[in-house]
PDB file of N, CA and C in Angstrom:
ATOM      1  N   UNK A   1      10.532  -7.642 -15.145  1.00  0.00           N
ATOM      2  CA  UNK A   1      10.391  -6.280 -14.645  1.00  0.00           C
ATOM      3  C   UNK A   1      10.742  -6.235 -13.164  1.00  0.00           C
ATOM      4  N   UNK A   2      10.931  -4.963 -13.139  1.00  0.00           N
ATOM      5  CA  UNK A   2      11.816  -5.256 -11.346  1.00  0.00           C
ATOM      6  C   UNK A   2      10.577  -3.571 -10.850  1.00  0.00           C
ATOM      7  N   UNK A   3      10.780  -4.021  -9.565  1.00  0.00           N
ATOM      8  CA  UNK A   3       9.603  -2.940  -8.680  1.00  0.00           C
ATOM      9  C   UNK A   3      10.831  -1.460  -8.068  1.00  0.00           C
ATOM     10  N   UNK A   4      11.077  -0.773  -8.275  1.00  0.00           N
ATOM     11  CA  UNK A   4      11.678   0.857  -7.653  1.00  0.00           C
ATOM     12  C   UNK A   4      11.038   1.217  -7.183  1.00  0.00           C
ATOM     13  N   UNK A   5      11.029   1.644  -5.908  1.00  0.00           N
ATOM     14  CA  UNK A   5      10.408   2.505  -4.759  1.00  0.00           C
ATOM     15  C   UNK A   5      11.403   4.086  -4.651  1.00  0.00           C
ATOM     16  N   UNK A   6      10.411   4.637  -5.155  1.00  0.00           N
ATOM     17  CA  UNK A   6      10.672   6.328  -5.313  1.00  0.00           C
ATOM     18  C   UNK A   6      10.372   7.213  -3.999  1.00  0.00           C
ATOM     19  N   UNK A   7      11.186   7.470  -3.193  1.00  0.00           N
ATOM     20  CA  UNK A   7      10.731   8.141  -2.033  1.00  0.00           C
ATOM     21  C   UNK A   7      10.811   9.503  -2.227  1.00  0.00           C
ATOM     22  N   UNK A   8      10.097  10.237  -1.552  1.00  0.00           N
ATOM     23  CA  UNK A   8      10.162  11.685  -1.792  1.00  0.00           C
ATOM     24  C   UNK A   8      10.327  11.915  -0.280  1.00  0.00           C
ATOM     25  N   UNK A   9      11.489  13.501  -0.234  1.00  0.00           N
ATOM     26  CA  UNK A   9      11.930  14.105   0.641  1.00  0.00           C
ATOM     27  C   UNK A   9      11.602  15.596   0.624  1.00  0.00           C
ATOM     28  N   UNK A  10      10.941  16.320   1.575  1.00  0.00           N
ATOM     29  CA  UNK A  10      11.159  17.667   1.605  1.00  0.00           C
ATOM     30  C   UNK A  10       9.886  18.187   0.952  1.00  0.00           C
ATOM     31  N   UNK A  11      10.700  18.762   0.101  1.00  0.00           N
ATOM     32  CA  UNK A  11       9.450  19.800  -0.502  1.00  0.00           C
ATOM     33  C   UNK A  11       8.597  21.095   0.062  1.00  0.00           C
ATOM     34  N   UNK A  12       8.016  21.800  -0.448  1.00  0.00           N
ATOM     35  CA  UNK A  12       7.822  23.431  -0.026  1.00  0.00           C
ATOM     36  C   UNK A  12       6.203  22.974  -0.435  1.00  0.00           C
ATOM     37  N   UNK A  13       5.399  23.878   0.665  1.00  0.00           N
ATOM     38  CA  UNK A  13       4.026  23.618   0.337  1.00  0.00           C
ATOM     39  C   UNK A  13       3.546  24.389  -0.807  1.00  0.00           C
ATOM     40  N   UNK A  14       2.688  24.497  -1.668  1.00  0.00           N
ATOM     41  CA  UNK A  14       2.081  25.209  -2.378  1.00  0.00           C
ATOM     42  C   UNK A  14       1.646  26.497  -2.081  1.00  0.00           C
ATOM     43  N   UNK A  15       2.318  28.041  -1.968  1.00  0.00           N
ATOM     44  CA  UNK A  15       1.592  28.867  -1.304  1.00  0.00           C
ATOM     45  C   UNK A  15       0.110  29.728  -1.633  1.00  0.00           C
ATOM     46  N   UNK A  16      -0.320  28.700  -2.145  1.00  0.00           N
ATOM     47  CA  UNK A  16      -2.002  29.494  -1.975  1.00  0.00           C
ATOM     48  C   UNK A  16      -2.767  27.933  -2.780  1.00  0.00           C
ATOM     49  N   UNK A  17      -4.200  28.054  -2.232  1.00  0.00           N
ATOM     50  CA  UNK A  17      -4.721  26.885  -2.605  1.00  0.00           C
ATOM     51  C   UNK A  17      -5.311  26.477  -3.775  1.00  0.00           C
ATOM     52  N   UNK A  18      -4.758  27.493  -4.732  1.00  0.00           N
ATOM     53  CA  UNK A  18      -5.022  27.454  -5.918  1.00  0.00           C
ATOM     54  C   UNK A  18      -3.760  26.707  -6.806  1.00  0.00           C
ATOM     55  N   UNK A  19      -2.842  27.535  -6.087  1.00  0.00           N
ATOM     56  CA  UNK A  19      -1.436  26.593  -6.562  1.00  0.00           C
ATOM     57  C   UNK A  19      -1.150  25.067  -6.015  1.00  0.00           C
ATOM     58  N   UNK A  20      -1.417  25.129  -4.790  1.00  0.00           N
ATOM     59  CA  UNK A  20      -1.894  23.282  -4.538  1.00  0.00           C
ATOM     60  C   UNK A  20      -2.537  22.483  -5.428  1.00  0.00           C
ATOM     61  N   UNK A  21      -3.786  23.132  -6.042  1.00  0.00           N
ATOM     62  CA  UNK A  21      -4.662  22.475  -6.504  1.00  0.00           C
ATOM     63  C   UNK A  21      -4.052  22.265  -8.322  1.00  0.00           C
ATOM     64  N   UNK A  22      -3.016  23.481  -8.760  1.00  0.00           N
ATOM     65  CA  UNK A  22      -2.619  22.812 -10.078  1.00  0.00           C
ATOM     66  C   UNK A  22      -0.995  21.960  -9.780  1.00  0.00           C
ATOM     67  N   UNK A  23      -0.417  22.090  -8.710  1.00  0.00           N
ATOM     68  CA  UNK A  23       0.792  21.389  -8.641  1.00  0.00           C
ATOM     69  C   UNK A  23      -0.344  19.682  -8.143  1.00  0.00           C
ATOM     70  N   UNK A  24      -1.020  19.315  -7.590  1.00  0.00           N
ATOM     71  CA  UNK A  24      -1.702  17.886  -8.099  1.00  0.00           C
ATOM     72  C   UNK A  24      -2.152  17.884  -9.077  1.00  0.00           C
ATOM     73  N   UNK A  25      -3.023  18.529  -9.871  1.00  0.00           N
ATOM     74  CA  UNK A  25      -3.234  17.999 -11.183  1.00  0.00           C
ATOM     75  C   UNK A  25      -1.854  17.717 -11.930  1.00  0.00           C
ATOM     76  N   UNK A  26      -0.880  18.825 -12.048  1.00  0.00           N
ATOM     77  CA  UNK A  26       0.431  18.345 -12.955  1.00  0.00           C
ATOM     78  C   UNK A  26       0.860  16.483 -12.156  1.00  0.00           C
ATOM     79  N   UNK A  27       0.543  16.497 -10.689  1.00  0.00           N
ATOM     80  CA  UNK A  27       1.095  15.486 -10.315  1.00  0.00           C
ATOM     81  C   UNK A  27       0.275  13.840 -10.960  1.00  0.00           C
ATOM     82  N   UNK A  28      -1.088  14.607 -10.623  1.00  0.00           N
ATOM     83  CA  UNK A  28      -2.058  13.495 -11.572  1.00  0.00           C
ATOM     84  C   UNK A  28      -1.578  12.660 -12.632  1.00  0.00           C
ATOM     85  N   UNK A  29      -1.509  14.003 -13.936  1.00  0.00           N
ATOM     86  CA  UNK A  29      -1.003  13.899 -15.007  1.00  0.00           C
ATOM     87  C   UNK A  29       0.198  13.193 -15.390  1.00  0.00           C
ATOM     88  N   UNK A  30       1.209  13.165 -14.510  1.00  0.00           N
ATOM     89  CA  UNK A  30       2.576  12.570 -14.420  1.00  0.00           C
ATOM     90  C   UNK A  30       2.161  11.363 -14.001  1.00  0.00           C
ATOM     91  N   UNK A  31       1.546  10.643 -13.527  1.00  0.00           N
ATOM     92  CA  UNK A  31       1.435   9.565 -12.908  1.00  0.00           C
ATOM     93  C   UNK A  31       0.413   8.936 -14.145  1.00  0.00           C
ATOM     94  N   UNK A  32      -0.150   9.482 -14.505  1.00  0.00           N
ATOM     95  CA  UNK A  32      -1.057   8.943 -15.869  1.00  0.00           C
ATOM     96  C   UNK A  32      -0.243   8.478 -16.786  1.00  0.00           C
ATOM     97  N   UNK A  33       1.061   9.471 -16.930  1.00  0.00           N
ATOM     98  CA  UNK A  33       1.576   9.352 -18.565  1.00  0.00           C
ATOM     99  C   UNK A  33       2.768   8.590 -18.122  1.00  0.00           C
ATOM    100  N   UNK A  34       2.837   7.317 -16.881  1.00  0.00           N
ATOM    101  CA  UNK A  34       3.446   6.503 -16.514  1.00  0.00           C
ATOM    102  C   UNK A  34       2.780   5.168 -16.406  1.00  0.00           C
ATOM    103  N   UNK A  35       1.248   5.339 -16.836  1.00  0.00           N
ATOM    104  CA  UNK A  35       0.726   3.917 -17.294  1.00  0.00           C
ATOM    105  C   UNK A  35       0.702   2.773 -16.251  1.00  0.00           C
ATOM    106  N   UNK A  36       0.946   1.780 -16.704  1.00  0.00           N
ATOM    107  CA  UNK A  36       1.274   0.753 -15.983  1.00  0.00           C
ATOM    108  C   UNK A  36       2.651   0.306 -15.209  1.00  0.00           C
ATOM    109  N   UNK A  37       3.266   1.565 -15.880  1.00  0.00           N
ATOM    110  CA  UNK A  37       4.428   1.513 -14.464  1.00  0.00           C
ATOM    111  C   UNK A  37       4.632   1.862 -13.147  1.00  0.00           C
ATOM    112  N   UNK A  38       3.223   2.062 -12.782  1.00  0.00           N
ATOM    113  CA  UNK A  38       2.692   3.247 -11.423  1.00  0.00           C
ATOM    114  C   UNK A  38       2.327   1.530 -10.489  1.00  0.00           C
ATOM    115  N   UNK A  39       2.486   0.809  -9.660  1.00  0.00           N
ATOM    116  CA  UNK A  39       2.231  -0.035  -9.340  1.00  0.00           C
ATOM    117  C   UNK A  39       1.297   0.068  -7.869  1.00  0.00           C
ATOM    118  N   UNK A  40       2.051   1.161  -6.831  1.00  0.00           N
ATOM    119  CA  UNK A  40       1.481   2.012  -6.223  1.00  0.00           C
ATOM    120  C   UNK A  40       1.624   3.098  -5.989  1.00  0.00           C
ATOM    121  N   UNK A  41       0.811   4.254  -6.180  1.00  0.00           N
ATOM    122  CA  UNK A  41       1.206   5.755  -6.450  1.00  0.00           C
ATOM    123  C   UNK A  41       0.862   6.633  -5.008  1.00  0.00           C
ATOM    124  N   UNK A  42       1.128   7.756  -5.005  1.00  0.00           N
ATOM    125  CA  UNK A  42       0.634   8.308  -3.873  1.00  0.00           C
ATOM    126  C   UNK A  42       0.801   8.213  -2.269  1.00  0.00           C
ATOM    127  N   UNK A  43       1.603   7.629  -2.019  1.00  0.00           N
ATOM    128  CA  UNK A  43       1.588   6.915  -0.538  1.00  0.00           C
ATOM    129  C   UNK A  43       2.191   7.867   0.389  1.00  0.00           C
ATOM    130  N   UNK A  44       1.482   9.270   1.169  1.00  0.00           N
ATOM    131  CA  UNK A  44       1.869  10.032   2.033  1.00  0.00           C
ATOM    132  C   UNK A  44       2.286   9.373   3.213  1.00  0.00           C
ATOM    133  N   UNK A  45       3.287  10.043   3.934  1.00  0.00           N
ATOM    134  CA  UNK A  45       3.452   9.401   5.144  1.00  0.00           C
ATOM    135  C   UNK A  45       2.684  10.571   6.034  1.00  0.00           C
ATOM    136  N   UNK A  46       2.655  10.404   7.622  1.00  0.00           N
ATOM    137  CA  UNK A  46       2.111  11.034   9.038  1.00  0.00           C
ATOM    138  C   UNK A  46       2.370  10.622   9.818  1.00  0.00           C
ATOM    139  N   UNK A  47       2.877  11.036  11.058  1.00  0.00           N
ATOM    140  CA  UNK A  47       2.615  10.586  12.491  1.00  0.00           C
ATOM    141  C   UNK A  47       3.703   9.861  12.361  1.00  0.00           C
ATOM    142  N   UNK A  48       5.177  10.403  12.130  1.00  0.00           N
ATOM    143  CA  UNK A  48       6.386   9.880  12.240  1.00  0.00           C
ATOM    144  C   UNK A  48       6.663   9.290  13.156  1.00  0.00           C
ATOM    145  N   UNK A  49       6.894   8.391  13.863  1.00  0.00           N
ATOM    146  CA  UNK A  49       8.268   8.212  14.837  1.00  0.00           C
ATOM    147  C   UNK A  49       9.744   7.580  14.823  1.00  0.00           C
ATOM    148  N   UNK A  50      10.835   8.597  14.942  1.00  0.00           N
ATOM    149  CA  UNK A  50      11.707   7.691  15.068  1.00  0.00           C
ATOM    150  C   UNK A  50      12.587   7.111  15.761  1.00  0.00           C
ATOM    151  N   UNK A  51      13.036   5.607  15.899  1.00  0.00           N
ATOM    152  CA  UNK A  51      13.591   4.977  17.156  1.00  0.00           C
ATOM    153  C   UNK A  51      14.585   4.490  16.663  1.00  0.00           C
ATOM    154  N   UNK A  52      15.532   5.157  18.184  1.00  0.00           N
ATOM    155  CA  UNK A  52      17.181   4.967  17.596  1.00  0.00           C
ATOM    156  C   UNK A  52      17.260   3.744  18.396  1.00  0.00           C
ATOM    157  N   UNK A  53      18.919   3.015  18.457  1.00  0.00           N
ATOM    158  CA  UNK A  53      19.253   1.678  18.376  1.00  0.00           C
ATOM    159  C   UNK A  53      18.794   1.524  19.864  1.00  0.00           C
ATOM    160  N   UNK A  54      18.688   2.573  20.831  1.00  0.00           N
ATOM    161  CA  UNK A  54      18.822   2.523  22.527  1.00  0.00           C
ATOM    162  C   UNK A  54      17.698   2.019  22.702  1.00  0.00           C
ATOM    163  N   UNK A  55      16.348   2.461  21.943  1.00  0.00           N
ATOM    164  CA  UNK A  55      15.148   2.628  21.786  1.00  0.00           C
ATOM    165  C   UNK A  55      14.228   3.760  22.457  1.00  0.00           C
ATOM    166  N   UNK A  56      15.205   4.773  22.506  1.00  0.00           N
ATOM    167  CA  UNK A  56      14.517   6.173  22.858  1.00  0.00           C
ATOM    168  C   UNK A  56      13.918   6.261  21.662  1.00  0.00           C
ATOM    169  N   UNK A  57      12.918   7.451  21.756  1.00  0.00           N
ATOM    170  CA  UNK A  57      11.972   7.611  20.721  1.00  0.00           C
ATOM    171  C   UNK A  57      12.180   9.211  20.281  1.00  0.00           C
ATOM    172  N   UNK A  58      11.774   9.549  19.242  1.00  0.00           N
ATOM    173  CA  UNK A  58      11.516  10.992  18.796  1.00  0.00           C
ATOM    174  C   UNK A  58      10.654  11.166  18.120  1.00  0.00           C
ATOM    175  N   UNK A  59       9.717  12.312  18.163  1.00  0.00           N
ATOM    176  CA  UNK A  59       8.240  12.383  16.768  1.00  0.00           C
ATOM    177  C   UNK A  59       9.203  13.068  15.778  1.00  0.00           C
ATOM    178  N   UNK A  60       8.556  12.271  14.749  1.00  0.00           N
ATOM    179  CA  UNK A  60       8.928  13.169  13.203  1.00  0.00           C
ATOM    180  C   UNK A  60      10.092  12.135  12.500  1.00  0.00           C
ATOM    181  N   UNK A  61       9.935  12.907  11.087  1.00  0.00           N
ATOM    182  CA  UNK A  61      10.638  12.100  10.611  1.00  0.00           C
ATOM    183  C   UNK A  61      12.101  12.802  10.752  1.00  0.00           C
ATOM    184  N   UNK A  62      13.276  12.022  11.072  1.00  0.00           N
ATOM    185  CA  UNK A  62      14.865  12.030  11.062  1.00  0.00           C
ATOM    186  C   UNK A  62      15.703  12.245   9.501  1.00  0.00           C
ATOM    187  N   UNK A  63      14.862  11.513   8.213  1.00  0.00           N
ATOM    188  CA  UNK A  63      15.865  11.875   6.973  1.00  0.00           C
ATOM    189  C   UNK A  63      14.470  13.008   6.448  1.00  0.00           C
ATOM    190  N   UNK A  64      13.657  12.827   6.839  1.00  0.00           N
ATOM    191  CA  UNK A  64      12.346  14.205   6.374  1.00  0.00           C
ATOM    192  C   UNK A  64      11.818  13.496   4.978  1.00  0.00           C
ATOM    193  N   UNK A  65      12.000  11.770   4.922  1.00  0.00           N
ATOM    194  CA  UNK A  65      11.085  11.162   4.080  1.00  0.00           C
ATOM    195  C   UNK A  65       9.616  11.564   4.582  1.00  0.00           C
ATOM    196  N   UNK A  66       8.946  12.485   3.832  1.00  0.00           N
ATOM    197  CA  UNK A  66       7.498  12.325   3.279  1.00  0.00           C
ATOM    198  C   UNK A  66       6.292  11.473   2.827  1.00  0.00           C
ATOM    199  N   UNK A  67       6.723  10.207   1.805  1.00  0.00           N
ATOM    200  CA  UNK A  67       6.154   9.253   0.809  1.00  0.00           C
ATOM    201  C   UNK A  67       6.803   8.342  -0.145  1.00  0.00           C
ATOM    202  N   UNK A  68       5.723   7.891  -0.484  1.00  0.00           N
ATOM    203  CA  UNK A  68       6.639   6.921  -1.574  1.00  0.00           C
ATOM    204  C   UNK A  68       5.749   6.566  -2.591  1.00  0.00           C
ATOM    205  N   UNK A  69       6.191   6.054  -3.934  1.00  0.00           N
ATOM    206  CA  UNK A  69       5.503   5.449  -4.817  1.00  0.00           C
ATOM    207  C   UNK A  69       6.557   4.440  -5.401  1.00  0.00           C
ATOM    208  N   UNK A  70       5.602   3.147  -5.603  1.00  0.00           N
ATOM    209  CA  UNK A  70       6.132   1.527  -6.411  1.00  0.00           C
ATOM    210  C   UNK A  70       6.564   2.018  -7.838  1.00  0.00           C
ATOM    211  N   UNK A  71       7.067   2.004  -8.616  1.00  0.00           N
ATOM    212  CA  UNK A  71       7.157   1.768 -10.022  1.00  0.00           C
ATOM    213  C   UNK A  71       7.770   0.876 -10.781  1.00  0.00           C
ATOM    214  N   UNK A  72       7.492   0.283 -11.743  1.00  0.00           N
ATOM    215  CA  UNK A  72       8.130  -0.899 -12.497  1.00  0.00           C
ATOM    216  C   UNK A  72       8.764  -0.955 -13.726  1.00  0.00           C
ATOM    217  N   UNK A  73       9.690  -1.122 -13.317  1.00  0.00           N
ATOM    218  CA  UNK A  73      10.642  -0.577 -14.903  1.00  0.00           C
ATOM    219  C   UNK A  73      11.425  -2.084 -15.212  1.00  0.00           C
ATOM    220  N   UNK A  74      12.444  -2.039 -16.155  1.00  0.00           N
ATOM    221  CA  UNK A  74      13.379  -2.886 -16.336  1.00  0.00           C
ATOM    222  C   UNK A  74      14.819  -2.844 -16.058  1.00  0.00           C
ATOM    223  N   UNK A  75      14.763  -1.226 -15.770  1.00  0.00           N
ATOM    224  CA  UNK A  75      16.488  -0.935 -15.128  1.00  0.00           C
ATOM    225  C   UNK A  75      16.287   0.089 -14.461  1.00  0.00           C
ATOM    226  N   UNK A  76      17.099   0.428 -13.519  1.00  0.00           N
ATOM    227  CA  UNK A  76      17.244   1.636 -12.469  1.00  0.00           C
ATOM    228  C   UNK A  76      17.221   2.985 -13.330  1.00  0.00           C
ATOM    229  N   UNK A  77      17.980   2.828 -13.934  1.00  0.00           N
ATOM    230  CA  UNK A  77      17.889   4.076 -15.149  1.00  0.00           C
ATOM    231  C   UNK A  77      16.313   4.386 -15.876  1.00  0.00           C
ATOM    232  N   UNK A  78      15.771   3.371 -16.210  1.00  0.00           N
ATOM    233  CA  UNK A  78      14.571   3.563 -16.307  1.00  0.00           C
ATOM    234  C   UNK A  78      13.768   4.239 -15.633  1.00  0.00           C
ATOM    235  N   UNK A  79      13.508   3.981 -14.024  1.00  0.00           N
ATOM    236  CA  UNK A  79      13.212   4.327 -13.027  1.00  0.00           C
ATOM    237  C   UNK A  79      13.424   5.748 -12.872  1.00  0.00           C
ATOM    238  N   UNK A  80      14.918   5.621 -12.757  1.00  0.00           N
ATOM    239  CA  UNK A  80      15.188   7.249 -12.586  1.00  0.00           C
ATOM    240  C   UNK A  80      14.744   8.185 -13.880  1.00  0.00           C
ATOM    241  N   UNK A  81      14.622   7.708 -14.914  1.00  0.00           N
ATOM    242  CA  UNK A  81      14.043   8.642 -15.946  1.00  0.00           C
ATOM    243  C   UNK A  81      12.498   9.066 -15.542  1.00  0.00           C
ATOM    244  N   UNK A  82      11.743   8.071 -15.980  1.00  0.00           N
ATOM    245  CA  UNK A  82      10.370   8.315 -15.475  1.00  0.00           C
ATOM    246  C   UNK A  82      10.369   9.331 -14.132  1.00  0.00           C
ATOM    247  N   UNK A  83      10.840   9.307 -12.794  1.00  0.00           N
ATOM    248  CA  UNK A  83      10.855   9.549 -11.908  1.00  0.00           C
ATOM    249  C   UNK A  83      11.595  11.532 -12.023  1.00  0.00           C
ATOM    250  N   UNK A  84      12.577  11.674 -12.778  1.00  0.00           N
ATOM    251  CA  UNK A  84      13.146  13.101 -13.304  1.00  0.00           C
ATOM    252  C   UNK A  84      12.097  13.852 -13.642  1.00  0.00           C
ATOM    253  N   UNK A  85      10.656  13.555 -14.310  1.00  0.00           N
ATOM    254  CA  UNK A  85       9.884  14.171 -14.629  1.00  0.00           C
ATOM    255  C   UNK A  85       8.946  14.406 -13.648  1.00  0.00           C
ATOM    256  N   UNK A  86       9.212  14.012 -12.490  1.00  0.00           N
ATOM    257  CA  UNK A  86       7.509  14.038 -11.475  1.00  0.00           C
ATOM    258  C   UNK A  86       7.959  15.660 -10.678  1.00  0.00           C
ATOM    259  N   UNK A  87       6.272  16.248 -10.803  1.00  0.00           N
ATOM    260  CA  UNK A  87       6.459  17.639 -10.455  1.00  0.00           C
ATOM    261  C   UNK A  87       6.989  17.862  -8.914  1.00  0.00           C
ATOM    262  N   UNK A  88       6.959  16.639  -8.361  1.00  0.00           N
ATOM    263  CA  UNK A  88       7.623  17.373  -6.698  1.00  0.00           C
ATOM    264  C   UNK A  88       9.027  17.556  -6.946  1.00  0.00           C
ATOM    265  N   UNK A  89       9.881  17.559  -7.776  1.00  0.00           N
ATOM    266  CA  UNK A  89      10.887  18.419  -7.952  1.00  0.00           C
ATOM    267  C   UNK A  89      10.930  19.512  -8.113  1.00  0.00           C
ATOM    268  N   UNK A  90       9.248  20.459  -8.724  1.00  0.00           N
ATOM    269  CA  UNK A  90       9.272  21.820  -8.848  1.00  0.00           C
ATOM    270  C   UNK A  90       9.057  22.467  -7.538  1.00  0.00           C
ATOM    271  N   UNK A  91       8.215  21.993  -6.408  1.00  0.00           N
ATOM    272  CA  UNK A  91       8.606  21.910  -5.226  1.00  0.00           C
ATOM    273  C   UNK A  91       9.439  22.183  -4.688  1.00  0.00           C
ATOM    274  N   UNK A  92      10.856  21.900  -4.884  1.00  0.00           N
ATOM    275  CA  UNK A  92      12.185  21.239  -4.376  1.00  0.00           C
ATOM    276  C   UNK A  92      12.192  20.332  -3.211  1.00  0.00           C
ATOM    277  N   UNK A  93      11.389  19.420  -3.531  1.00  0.00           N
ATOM    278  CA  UNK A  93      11.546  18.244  -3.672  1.00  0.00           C
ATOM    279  C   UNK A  93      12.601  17.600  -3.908  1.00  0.00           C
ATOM    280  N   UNK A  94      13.024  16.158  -2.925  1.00  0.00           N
ATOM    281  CA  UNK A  94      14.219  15.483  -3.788  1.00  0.00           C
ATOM    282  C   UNK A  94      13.865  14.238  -3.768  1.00  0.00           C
ATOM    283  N   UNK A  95      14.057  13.607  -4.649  1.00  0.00           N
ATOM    284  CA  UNK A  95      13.599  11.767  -4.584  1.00  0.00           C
ATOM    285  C   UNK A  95      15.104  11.175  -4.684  1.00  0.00           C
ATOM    286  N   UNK A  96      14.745   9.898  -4.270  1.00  0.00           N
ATOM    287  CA  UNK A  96      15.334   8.776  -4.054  1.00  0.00           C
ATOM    288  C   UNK A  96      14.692   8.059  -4.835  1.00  0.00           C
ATOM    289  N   UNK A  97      15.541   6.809  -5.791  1.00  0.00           N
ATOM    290  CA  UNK A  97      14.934   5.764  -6.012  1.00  0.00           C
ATOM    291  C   UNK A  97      15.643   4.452  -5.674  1.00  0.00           C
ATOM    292  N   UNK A  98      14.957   3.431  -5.445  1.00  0.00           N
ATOM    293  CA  UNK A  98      15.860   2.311  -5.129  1.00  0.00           C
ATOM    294  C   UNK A  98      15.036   0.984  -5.452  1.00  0.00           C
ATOM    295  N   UNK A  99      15.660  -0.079  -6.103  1.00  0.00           N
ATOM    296  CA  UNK A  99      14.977  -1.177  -6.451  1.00  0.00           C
ATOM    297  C   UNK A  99      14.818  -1.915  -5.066  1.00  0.00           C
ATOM    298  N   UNK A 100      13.182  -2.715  -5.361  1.00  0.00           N
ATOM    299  CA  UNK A 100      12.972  -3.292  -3.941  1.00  0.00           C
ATOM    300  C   UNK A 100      13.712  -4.658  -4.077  1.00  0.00           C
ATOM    301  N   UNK A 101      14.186  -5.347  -3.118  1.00  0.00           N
ATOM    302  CA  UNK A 101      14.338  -6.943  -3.515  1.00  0.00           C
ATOM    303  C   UNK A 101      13.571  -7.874  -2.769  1.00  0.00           C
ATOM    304  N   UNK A 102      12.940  -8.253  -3.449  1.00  0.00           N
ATOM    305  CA  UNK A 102      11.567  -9.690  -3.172  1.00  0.00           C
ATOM    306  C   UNK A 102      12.699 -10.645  -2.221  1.00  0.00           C
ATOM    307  N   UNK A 103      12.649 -10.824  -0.866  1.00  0.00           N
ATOM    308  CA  UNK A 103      13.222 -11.730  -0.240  1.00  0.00           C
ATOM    309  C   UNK A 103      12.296 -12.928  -0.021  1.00  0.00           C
ATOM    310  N   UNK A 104      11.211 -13.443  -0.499  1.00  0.00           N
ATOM    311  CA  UNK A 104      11.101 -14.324  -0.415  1.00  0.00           C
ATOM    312  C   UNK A 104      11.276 -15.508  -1.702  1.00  0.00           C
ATOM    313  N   UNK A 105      11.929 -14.830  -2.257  1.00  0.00           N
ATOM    314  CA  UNK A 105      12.182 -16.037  -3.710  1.00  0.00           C
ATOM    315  C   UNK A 105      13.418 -16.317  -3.287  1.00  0.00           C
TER     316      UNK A 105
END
C-alpha cells in the first residue's frame, strides 16, 4: 500500500452555522466510509508564512493550500477516486493528490 497526501485548496465558508455544521457531518461521514484508508484525516493549516528563495517573508498562504489528509490506497487512481467524493468539493474546493515517497528506505 502506498500513503497519498490529499491537499485541499480554497473553498467558500459555509454561510450560516447551521450549514457549517451539516457540510462537517457530510465531511465526517466521508471519512468514515473510507475506513482504514484515512491514515491521517483532518489536518487544518493557520498562521501561514511564506518564504521566497531571497528569504523575504510574507503572511499567508501563496498557492491558498488550506490542509491535508494521509490516505492509503494501492494506486493513485485509487486515491483520486476515494478523494472525488469528499464534500469540500461542494464548497468549491479543489484537491490535489500526490503519493508521498518514504525517503528513508
Amino acid at each position: 500500500m502506498n500513503e497519498y497526501i490529499m491537499t485541499y485548496f480554497g473553498g467558500e465558508h459555509p454561510s450560516t452555522p447551521e450549514a457549517g455544521k451539516a457540510h462537517f457531518a457530510a465531511y465526517q461521514t466521508w471519512l468514515l466510509s473510507l475506513g482504514d484508508a484515512v491514515v491521517s484525516a483532518m489536518n487544518p493549516l493557520r498562521g501561514t508564512v511564506s518564504i521566497a528563495p531571497d528569504g523575504s517573508q510574507v503572511p499567508g498562504s501563496q498557492s491558498g493550500m488550506s490542509g491535508y489528509t494521509i490516505l492509503r490506497a494501492l494506486t493513485i487512481e485509487e486515491a483520486v477516486a476515494m478523494a472525488s467524493n469528499c464534500p469540500f468539493l461542494e464548497i468549491k474546493g479543489r484537491l490535489e493528490i500526490a503519493e508521498r515517497v518514504n525517503m528513508s528506505q
